[in-house]
C-alpha atoms as a PDB file:
ATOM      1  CA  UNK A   1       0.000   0.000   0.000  1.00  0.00           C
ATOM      2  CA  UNK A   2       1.220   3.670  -0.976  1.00  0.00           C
ATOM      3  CA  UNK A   3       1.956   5.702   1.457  1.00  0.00           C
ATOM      4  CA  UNK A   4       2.221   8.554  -0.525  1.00  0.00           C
ATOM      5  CA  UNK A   5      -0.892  10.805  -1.497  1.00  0.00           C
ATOM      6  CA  UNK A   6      -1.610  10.898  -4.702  1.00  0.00           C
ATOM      7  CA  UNK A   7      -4.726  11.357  -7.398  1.00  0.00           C
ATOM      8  CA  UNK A   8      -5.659   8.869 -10.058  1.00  0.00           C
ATOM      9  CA  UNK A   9      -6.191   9.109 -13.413  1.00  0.00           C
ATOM     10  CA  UNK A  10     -10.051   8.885 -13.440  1.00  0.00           C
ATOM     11  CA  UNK A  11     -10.005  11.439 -10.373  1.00  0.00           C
ATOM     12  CA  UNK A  12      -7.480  14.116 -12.382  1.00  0.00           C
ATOM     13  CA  UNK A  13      -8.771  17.438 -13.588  1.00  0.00           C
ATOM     14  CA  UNK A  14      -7.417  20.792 -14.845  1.00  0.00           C
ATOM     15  CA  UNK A  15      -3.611  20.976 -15.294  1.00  0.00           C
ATOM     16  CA  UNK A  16      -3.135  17.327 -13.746  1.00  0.00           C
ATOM     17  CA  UNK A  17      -5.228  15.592 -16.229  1.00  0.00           C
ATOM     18  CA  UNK A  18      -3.661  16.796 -19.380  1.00  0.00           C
ATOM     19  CA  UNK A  19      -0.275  16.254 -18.006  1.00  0.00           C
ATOM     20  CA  UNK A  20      -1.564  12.354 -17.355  1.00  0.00           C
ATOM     21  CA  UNK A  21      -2.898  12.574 -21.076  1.00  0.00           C
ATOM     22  CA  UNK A  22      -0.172  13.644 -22.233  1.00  0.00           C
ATOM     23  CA  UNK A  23       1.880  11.008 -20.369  1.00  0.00           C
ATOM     24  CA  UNK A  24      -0.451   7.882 -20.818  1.00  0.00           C
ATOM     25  CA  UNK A  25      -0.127   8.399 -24.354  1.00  0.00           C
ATOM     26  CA  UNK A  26       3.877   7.841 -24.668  1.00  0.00           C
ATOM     27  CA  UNK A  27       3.699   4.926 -22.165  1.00  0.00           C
ATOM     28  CA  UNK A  28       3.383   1.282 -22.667  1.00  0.00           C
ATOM     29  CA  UNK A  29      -0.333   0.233 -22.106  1.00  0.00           C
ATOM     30  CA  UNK A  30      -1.368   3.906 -21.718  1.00  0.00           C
ATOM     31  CA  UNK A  31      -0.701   4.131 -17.962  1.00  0.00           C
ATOM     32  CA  UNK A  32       0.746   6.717 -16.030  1.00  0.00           C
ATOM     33  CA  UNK A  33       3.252   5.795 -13.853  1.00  0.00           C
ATOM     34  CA  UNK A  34       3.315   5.314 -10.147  1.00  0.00           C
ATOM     35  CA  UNK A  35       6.136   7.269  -9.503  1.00  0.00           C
ATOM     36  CA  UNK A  36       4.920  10.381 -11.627  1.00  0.00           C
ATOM     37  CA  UNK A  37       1.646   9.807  -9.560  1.00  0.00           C
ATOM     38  CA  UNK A  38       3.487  10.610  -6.148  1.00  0.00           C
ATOM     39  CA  UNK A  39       3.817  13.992  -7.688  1.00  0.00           C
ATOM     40  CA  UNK A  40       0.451  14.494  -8.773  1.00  0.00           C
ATOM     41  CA  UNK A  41      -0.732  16.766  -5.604  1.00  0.00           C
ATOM     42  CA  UNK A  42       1.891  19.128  -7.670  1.00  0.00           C
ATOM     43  CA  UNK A  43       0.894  19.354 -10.909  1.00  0.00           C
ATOM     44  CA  UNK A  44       3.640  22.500 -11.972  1.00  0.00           C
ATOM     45  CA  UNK A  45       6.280  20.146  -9.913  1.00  0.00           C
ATOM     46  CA  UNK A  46       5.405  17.444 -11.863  1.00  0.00           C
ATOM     47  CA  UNK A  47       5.660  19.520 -15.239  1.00  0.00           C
ATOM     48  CA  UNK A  48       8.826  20.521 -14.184  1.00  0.00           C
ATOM     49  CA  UNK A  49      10.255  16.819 -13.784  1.00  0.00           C
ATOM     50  CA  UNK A  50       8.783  15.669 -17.179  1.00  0.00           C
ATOM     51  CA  UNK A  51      10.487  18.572 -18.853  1.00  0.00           C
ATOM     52  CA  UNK A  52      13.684  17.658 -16.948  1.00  0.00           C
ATOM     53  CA  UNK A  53      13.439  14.049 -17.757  1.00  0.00           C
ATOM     54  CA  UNK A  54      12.563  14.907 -21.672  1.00  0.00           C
ATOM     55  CA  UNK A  55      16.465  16.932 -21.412  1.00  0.00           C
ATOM     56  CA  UNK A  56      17.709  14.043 -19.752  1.00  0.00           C
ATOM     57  CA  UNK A  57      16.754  11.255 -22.156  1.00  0.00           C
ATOM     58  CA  UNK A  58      17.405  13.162 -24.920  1.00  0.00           C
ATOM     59  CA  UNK A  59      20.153  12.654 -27.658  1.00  0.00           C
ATOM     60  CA  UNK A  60      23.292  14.293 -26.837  1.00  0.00           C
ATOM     61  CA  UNK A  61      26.879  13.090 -25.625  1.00  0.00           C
ATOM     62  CA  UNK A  62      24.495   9.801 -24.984  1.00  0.00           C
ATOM     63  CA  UNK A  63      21.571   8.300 -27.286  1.00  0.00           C
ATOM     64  CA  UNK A  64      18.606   7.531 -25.853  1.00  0.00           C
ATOM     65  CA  UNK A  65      18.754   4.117 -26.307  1.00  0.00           C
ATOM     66  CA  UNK A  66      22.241   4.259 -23.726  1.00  0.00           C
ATOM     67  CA  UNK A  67      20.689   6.684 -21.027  1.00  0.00           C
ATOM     68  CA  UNK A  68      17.953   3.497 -20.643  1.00  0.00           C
ATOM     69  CA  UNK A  69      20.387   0.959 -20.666  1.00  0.00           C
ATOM     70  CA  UNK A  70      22.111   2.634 -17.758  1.00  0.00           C
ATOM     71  CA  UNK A  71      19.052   3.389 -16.137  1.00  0.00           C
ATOM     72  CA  UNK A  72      18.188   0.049 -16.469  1.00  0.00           C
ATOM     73  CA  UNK A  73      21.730  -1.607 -15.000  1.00  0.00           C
ATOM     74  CA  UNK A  74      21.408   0.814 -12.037  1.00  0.00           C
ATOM     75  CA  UNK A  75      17.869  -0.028 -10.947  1.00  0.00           C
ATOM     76  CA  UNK A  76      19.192  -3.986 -11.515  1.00  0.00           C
ATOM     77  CA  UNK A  77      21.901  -2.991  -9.324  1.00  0.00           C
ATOM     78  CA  UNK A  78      20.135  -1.112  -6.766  1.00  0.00           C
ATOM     79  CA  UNK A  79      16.598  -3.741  -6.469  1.00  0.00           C
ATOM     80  CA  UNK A  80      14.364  -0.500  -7.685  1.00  0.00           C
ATOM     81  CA  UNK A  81      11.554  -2.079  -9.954  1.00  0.00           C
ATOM     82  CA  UNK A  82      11.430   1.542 -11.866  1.00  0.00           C
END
């Protein structure tokens, strides 16, 4: 059980629900992701993290494709299931 607040998709309105649109649609399954949910009582926060995260993953010194594969050996590494 979270233990962090949060709102849920069908309970999202205003700002929050077109941020989860525009998430759900660029995520397997069309979910939105727990971890963006623990955000979600933050809407501009959450903005803010997308936009940092859009940076992050994009094509620069690194492709894409590498920035996941690191993420990915260093939440193998650590246990995190994100």
């Amino acid at each position: 059980m979270a233990r962090i607040n949060w709102v849920d998709e069908a309970a999202a309105d205003g700002p929050l629900a077109e941020i989860y649109a525009a998430v759900s649609k660029n995520t397997p399954g069309g979910i939105v992701p727990e971890i963006y949910k623990t955000m979600s009582l933050r809407p501009d926060f959450l903005a803010g993290v997308l936009g940092a995260s859009r940076l992050h993953f994009s094509d620069g010194a690194l492709t894409r494709a590498q920035h996941e594969m690191i993420a990915a050996y260093v939440s193998a590494l650590t246990g995190c299931h994100y």
